[in-house]
Protein backbone atom coordinates (compact mmCIF):
# COMPACT_ATOMS: atom_id res chain seq x y z
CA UNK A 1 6.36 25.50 78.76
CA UNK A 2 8.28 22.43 79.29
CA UNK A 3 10.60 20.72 77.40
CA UNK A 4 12.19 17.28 77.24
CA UNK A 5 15.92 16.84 78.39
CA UNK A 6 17.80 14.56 75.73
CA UNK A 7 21.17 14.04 74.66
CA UNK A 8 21.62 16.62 71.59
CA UNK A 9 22.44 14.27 68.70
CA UNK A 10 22.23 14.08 64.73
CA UNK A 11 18.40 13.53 63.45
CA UNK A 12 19.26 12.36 60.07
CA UNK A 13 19.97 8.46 60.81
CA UNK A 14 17.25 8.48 63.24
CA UNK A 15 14.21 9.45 60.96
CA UNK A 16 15.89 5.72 59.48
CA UNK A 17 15.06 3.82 62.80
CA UNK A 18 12.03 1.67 62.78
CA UNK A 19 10.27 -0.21 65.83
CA UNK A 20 11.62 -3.73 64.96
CA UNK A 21 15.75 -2.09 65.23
CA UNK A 22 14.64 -1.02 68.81
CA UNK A 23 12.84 -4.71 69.65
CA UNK A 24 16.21 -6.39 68.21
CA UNK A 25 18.34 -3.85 70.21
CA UNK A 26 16.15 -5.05 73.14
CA UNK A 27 16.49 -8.57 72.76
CA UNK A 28 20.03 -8.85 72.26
CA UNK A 29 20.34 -6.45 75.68
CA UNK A 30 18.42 -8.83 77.61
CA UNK A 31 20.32 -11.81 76.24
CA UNK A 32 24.05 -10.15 77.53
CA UNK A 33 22.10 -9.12 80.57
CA UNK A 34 21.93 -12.66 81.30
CA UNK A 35 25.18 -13.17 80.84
CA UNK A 36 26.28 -10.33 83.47
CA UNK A 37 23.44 -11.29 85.96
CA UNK A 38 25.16 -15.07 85.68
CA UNK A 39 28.57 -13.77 86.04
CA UNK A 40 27.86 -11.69 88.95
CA UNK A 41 26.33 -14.26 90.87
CA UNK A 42 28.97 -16.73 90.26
CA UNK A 43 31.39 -14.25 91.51
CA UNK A 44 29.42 -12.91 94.10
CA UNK A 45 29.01 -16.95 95.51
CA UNK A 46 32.85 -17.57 95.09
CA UNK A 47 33.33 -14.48 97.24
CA UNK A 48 31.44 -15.29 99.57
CA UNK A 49 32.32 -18.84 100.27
CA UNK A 50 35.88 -17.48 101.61
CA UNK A 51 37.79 -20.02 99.35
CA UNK A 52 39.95 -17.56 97.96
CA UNK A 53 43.69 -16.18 99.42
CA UNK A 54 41.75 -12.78 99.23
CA UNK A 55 41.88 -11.08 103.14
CA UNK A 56 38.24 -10.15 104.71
CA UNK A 57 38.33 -5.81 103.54
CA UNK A 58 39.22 -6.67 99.66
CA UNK A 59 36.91 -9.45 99.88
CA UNK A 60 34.01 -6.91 100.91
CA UNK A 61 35.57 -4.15 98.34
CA UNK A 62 35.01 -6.59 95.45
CA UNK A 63 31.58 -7.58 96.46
CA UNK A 64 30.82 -3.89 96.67
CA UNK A 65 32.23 -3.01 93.49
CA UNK A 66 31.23 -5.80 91.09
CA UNK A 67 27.09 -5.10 92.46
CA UNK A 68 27.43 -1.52 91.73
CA UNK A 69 28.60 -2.88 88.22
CA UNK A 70 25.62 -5.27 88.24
CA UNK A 71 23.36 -2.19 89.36
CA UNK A 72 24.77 0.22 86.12
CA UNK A 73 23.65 -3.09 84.16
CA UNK A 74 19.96 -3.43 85.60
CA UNK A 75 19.78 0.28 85.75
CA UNK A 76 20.88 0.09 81.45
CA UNK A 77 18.25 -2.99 80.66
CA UNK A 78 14.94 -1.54 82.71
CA UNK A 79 15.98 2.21 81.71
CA UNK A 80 16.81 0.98 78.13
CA UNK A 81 13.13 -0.97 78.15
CA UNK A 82 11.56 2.40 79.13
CA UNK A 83 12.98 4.13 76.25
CA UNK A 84 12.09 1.83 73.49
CA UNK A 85 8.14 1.79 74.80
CA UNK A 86 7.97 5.11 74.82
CA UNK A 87 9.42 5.59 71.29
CA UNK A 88 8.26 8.45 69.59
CA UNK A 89 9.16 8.89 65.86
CA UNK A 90 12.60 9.61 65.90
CA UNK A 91 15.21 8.35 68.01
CA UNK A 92 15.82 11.95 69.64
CA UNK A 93 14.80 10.76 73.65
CA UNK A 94 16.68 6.88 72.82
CA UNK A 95 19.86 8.70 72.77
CA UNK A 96 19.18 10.36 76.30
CA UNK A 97 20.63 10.64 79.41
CA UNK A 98 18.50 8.04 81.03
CA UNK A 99 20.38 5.62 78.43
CA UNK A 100 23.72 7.21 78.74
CA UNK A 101 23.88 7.68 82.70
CA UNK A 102 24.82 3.79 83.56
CA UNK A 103 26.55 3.85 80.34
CA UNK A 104 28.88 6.53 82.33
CA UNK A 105 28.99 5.03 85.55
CA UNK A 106 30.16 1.53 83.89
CA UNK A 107 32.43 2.62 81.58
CA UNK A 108 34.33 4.98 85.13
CA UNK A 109 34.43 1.19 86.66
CA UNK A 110 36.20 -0.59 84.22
CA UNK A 111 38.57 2.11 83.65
CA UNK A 112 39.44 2.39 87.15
CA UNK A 113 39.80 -1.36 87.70
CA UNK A 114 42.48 -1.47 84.82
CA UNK A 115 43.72 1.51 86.65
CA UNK A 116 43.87 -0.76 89.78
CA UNK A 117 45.43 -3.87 88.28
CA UNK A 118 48.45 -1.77 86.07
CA UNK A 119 48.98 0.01 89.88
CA UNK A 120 49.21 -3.19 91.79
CA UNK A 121 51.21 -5.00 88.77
CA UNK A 122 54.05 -2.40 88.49
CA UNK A 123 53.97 -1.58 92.23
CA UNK A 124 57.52 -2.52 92.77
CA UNK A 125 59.20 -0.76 89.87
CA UNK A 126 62.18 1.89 90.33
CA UNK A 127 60.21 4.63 91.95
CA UNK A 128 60.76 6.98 89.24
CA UNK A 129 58.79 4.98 87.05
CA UNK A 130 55.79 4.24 89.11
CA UNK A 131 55.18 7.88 89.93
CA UNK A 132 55.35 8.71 86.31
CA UNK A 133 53.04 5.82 85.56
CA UNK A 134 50.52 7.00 88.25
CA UNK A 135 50.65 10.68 86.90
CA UNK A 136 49.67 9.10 83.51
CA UNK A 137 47.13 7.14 84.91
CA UNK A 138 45.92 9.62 87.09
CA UNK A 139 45.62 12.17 84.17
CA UNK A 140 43.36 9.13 81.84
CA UNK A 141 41.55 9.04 85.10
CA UNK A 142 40.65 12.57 85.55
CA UNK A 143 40.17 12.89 81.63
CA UNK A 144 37.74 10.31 81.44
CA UNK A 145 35.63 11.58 84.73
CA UNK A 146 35.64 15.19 82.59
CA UNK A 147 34.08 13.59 79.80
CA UNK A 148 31.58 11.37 81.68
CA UNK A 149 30.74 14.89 83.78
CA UNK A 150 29.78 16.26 80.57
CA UNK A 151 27.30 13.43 79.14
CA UNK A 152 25.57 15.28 82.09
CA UNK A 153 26.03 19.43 81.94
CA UNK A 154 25.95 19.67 78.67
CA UNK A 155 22.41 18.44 77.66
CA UNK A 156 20.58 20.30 80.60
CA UNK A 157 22.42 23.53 79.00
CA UNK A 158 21.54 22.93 75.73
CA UNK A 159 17.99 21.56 75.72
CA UNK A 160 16.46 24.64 74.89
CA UNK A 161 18.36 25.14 71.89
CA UNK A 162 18.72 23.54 68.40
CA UNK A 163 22.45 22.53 68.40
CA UNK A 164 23.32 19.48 66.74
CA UNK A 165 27.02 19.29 68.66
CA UNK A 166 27.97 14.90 68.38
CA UNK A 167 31.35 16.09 68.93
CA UNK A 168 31.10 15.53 73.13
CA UNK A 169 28.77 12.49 72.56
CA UNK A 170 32.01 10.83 70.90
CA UNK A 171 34.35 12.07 73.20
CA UNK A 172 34.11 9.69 76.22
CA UNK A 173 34.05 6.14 74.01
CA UNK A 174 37.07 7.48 71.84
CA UNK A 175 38.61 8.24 75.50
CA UNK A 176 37.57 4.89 76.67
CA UNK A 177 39.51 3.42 73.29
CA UNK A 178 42.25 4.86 73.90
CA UNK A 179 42.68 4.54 77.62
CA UNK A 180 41.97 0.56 77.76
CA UNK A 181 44.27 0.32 75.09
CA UNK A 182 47.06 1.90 77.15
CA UNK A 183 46.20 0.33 80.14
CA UNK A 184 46.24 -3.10 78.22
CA UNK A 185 48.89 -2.58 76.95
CA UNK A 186 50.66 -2.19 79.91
CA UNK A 187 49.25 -4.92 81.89
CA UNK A 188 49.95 -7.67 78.93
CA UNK A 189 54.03 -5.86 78.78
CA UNK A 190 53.97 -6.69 83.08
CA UNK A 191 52.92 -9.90 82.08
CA UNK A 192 54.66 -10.84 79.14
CA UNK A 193 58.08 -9.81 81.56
CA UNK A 194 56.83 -12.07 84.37
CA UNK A 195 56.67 -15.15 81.75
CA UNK A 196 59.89 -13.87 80.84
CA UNK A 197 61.31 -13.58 83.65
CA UNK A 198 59.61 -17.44 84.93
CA UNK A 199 61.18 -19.23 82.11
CA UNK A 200 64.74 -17.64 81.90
CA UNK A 201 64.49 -19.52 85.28
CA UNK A 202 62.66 -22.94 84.59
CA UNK A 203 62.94 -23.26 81.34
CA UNK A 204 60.73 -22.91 78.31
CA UNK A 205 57.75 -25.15 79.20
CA UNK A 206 56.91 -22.80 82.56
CA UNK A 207 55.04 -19.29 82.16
CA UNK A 208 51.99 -20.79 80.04
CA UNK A 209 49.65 -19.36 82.70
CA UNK A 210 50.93 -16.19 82.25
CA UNK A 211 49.95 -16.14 78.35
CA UNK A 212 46.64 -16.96 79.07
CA UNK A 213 46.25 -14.22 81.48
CA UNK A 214 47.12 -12.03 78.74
CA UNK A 215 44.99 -13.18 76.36
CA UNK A 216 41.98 -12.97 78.76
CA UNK A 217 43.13 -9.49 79.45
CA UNK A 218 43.35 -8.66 76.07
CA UNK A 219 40.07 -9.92 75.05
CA UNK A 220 38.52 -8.12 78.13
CA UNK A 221 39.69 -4.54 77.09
CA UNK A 222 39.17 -5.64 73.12
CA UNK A 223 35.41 -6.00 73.53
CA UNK A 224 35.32 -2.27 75.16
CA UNK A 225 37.42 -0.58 72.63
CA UNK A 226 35.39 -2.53 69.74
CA UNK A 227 32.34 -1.75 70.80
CA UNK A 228 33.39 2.21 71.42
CA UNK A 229 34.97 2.73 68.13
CA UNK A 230 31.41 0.96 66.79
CA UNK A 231 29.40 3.73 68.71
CA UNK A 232 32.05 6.53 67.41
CA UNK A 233 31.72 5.46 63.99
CA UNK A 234 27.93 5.08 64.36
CA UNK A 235 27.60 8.49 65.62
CA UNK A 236 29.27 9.69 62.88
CA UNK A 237 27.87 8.55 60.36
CA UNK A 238 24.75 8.90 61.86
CA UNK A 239 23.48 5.63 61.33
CA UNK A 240 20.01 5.75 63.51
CA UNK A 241 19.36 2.09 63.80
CA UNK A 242 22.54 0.28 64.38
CA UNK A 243 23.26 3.22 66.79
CA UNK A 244 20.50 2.32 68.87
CA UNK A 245 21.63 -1.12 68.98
CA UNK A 246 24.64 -0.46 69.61
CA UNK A 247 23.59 2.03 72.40
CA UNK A 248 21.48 -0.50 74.48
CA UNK A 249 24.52 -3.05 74.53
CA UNK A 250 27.42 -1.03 75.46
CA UNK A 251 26.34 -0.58 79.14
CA UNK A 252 26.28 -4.56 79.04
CA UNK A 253 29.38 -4.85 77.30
CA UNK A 254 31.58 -2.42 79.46
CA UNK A 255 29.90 -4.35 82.81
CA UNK A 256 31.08 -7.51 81.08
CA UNK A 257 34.97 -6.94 80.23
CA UNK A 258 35.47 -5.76 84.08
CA UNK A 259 33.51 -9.20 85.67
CA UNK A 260 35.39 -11.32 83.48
CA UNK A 261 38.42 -10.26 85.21
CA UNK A 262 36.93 -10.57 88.74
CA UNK A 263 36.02 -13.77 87.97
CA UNK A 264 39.37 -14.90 87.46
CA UNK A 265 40.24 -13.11 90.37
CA UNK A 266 37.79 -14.81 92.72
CA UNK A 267 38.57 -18.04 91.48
CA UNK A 268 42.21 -16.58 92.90
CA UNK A 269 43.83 -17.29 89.22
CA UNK A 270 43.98 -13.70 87.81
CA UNK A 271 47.13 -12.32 86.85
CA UNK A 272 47.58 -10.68 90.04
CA UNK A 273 46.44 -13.42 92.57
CA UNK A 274 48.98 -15.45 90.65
CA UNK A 275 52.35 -13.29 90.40
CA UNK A 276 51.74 -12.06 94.26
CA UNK A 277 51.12 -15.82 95.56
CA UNK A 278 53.17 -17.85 93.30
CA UNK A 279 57.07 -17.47 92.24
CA UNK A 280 57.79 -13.34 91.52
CA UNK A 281 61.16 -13.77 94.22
CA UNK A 282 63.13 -16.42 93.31
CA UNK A 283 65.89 -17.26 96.12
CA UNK A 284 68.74 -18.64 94.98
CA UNK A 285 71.68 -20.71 97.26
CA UNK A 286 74.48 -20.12 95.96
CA UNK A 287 77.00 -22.92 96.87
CA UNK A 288 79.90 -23.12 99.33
CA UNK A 289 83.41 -22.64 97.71
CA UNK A 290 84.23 -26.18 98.86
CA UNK A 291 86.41 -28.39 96.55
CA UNK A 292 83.42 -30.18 95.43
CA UNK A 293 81.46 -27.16 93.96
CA UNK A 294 84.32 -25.49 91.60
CA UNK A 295 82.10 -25.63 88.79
CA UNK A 296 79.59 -22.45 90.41
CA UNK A 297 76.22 -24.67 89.67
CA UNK A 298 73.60 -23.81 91.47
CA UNK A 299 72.44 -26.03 94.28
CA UNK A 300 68.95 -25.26 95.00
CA UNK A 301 66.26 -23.23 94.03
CA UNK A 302 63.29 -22.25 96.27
CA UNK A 303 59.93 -20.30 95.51
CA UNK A 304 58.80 -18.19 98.20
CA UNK A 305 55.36 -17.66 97.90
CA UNK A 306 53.40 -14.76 100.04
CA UNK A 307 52.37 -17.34 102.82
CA UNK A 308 55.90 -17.29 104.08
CA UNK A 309 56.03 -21.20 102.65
CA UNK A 310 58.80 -22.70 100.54
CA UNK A 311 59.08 -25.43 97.68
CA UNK A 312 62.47 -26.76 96.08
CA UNK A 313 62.72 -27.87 93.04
């Protein structure tokens, strides 16, 4: 006798859902798949045209990972579609694996690109401090691949039973909350030193780039951790039809935070395009101890920029 493998999950909320909660929740996934499928093209054509500073192997390593994002995306909408026309009454086999497999996959590529960009951003810290930052990184990396690892052991194990166990189902998006905000956090305190660090130098009116950066990083990792706590809370409560809603945009929305960035980035104007090509070592001339110069001002100030070219200003 065979039975049907679905994500264990609370049946009171989803006696609630009706047909036209799973067409909305279908509509509205299309609609932000559109927005991903544009993104990714428009990435995937400033990539290729070779306009950017980026050097041939990361060029190829962003092309590869921003189509397996667009693949966890495709694979969410047409698995997603498959779901909802094969409803039954209940909303047992919507929350399934089939829904919750790219779910995984995309959430374990936006993690590790914030994982990438608070690496590259704090690379040349005191060396104490980077390896304690990669042990903490490593550890929300290995954390969050133990949760996503059991989205898929622990309904094959428990399909013949009648546990009602949400507890795992919330553990990877209250994971995913916490680790973006973290890694956020870090990545807008980098930041927010650069700027710091740009105008102690030029003066007040420089660094504005580097708020904006910030605020598109911030926004990026906000629309994650929203939408998780809104699928914790969900579960909880076991609210069937916002649930499923919610459930058939997330994949979307955790695809979406992660090409935002590398759009910026192939457009060469992400935060760390700009602080590795741009002014992060300031050389300073300090002036000759000739009779003219008693009063120590500084003479000249040059930007070396990672081309091996100079500007005075």
């Amino acid at each position: 006798m065979s039975s049907t493998v679905t994500t264990p999950t609370v049946q009171r909320g989803a006696a609630q859902t009706c047909p036209e909660c799973l067409s909305s929740g279908l509509v509205l996934s299309g609609i932000v798949y559109g927005i991903v499928a544009t993104l990714f093209f428009d990435c995937l054509r400033l990539l290729i045209q070779k306009k950017t500073s980026l050097s041939c192997r990361r060029r190829l390593l962003f092309i590869t990972y921003i189509s397996m994002m667009f693949l966890a995306s495709t694979a969410a909408v047409v698995l997603g579609s498959i779901s909802v026309i094969r409803w039954p009454p209940g909303v047992g086999k919507i929350f399934s694996q089939h829904v919750f497999g790219p779910y995984v996959f995309a959430l374990w590529g936006a993690d590790g690109m914030m994982i990438w960009r608070c690496l590259v951003l704090y690379a040349d810290t005191r060396r104490i401090f980077f390896r304690m930052l990669q042990f903490v990184l490593g550890a929300l990396a290995l954390a969050s691949l133990a949760c996503g690892v059991l989205y898929f052991i622990l309904p094959l194990r428990m399909a013949n039973t009648d546990s009602r166990v949400p507890i795992f189902l919330v553990a990877l998006p209250e994971l995913t909350t916490l680790t973006n905000t973290i890694l956020a956090s870090l990545v807008a305190f980098r930041l927010l030193w650069h700027q710091r660090r740009t105008r102690r130098v030029l003066g007040e009116t420089y660094g504005t780039p580097y708020t904006r950066i910030v605020n598109i990083c911030m926004e990026s990792c906000l629309l994650i951790v929203l939408f998780n706590i809104a699928l914790t809370v969900l579960f909880l409560k076991e609210s069937g039809p916002a649930t499923v809603i919610v459930e058939l945009l997330i994949t979307h929305v955790s695809v979406l935070s992660p090409l935002f960035v590398f759009h910026r980035v192939a457009q060469g104007t992400d935060a760390v395009t700009s602080i590795q090509t741009q002014d992060i070592r300031f050389q300073i001339e300090k002036p000759t101890d000739s009779a003219n110069e008693t009063n120590h001002r500084i003479s000249t100030l040059r930007f070396t920029t990672s081309g091996g070219t100079e500007s005075t200003a």
